[in-house]
C-alpha atoms as a PDB file:
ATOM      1  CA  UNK A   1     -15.059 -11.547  -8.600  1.00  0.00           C
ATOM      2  CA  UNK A   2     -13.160 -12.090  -5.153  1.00  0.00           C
ATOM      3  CA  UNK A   3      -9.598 -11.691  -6.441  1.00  0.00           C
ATOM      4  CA  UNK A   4      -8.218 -13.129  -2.836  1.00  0.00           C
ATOM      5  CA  UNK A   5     -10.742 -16.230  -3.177  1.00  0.00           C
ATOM      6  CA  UNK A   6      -9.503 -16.745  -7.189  1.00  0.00           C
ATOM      7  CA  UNK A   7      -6.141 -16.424  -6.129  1.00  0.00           C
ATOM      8  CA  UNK A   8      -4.649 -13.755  -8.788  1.00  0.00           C
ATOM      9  CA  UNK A   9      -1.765 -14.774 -10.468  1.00  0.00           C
ATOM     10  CA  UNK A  10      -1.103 -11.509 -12.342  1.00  0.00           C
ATOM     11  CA  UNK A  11      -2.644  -8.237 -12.901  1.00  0.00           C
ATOM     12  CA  UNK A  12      -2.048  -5.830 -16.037  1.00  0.00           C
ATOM     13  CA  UNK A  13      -3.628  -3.041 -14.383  1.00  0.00           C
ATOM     14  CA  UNK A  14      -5.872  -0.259 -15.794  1.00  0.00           C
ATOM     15  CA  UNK A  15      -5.560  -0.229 -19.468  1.00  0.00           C
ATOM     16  CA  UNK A  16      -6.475   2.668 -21.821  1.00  0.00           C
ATOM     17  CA  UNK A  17      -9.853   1.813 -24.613  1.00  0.00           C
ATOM     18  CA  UNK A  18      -7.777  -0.067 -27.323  1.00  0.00           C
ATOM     19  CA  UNK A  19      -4.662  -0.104 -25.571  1.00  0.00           C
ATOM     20  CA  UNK A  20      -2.671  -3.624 -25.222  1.00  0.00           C
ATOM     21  CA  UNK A  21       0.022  -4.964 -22.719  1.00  0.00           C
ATOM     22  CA  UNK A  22       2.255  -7.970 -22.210  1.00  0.00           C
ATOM     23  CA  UNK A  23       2.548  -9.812 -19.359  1.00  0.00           C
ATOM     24  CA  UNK A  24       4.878 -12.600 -19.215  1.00  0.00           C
ATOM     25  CA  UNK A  25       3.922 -15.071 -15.911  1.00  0.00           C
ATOM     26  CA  UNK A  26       4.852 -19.212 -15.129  1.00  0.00           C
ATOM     27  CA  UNK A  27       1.562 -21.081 -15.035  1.00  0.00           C
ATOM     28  CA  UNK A  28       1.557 -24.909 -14.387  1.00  0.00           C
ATOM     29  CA  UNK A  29      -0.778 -26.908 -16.975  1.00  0.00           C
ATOM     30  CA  UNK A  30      -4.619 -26.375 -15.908  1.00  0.00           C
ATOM     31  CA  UNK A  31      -7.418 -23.716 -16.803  1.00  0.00           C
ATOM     32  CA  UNK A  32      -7.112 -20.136 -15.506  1.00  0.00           C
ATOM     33  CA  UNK A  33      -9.542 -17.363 -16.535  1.00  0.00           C
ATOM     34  CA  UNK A  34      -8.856 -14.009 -17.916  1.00  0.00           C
ATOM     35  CA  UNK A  35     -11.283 -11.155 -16.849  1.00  0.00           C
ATOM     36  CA  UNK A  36     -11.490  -7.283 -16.870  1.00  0.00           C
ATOM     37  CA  UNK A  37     -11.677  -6.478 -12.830  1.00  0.00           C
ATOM     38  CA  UNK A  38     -13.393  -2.951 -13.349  1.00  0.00           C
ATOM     39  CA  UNK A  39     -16.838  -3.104 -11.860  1.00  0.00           C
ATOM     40  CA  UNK A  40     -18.777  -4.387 -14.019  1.00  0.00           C
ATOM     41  CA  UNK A  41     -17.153  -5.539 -16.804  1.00  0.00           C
ATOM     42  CA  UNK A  42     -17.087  -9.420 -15.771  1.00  0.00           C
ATOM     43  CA  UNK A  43     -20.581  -9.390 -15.411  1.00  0.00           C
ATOM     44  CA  UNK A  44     -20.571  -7.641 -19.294  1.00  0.00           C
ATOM     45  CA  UNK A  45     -18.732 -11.023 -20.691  1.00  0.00           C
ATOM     46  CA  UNK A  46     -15.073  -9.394 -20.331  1.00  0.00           C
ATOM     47  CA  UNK A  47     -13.516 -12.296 -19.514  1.00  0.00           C
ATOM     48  CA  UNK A  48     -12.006 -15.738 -21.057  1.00  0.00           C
ATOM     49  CA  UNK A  49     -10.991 -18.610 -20.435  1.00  0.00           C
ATOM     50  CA  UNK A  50      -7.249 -19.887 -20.915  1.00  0.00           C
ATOM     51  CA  UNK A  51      -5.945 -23.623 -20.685  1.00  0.00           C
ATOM     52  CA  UNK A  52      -2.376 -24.068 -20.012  1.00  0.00           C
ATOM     53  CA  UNK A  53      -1.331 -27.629 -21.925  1.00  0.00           C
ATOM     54  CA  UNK A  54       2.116 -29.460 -20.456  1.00  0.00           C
END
């Protein structure tokens, strides 16, 4: 995935295996995708999709 090209709107950075986070960001209504950037992992299905409704 070319983070500069997908325009990153927040990273979480490296987590630990069955470790969580919050992030808290402002996103305006559309569809934005969540994915794992370790190499890889994308291409493994660690990713989602997330719609943002007004």
């Amino acid at each position: 995935m070319d983070e500069a090209a997908a325009g990153v709107t927040a990273n979480l950075g490296e987590l630990k295996s069955h470790a969580s986070a919050t992030k808290t960001v402002a996103l305006e209504p559309g569809t934005y995708i969540l994915y794992c950037n370790i190499s890889g992992h994308y291409a493994m299905g660690m990713w989602t999709l997330l719609t943002v409704t007004p």
